[in-house]
Protein backbone atom coordinates (compact mmCIF):
# COMPACT_ATOMS: atom_id res chain seq x y z
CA UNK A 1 10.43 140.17 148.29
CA UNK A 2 9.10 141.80 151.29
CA UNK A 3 7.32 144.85 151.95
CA UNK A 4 9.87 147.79 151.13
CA UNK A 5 10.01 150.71 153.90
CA UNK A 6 11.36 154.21 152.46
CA UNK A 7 12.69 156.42 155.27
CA UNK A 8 12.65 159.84 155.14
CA UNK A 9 15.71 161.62 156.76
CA UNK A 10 13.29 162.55 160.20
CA UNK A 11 12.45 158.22 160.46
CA UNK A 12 14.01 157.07 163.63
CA UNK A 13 15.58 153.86 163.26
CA UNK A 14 16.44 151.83 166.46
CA UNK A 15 18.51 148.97 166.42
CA UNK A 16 20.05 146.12 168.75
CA UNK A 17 23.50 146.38 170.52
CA UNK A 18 24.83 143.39 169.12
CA UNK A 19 23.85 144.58 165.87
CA UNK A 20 24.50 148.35 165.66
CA UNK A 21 27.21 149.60 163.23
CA UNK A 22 26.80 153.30 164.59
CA UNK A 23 27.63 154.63 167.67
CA UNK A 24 24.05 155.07 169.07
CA UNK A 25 21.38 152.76 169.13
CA UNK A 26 18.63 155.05 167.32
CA UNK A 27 19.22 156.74 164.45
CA UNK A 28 17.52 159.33 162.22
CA UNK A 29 17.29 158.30 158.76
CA UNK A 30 19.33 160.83 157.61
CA UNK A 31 21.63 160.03 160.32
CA UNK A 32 21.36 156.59 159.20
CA UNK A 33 22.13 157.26 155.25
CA UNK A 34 25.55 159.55 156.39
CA UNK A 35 26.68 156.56 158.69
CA UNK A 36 26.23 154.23 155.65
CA UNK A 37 27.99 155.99 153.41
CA UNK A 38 30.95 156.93 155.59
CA UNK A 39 31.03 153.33 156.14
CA UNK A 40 30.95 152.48 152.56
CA UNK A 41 33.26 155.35 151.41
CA UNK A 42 36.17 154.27 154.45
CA UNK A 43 35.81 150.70 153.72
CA UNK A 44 35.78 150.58 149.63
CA UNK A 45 37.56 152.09 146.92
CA UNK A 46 34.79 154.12 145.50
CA UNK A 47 35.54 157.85 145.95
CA UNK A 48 33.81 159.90 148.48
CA UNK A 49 31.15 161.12 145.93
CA UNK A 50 30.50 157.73 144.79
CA UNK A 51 30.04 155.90 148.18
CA UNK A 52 27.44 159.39 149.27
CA UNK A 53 25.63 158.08 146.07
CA UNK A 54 25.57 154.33 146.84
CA UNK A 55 23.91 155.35 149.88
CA UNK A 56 21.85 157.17 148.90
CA UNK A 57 20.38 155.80 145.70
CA UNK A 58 21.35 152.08 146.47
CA UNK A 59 22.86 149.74 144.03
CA UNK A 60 20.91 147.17 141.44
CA UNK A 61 21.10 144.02 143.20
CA UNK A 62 19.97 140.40 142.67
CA UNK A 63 18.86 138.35 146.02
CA UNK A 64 18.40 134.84 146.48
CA UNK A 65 15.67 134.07 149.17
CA UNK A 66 15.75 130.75 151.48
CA UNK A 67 12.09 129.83 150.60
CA UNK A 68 12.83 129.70 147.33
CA UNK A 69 11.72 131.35 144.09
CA UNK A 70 15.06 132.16 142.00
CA UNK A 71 16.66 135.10 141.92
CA UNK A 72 14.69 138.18 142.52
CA UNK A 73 16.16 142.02 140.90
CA UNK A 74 15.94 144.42 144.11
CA UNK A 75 18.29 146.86 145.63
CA UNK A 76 20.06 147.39 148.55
C-alpha cells in the first residue's frame, strides 16, 4: 500500500470541484471527519453513534491494487 497520511483535526484538506463531497473546497480535518460521518450516518443504516465511529476509527478493509500483489488488509 501507499504511504498512509494521519490528519489531525487542524490538517487542511483541499480538494477538486468535480470531486468535492462537501460544500467547500478546503476542509479542516476535523471538518473533514464530521462531513464523513454525516455522510455515512444519512446514507446507511448504522445509527448515528455508529456512523461518528466509522469515521472516525475507520473500518477493517481488504483492497485489491491494479499492479498486482493480492489482497492487501488496510482500512479505510
Amino acid at each position: 500500500m501507499s504511504e498512509q497520511i494521519i490528519l489531525s483535526d487542524e490538517d487542511v484538506v483541499s480538494m477538486a470541484q468535480d470531486a468535492n463531497f462537501a460544500e467547500a473546497s478546503t476542509l479542516t480535518g476535523e471538518e473533514l471527519m464530521e462531513t464523513v460521518a454525516n455522510l455515512v450516518f444519512q446514507k446507511t443504516r448504522l445509527e448515528e453513534d455508529e456512523a461518528k465511529g466509522w469515521a472516525a476509527n475507520g473500518v477493517n478493509c481488504k483492497v485489491l491494487l491494479t499492479q498486482g500483489g493480492g489482497w492487501q488488509k488496510g482500512k479505510i
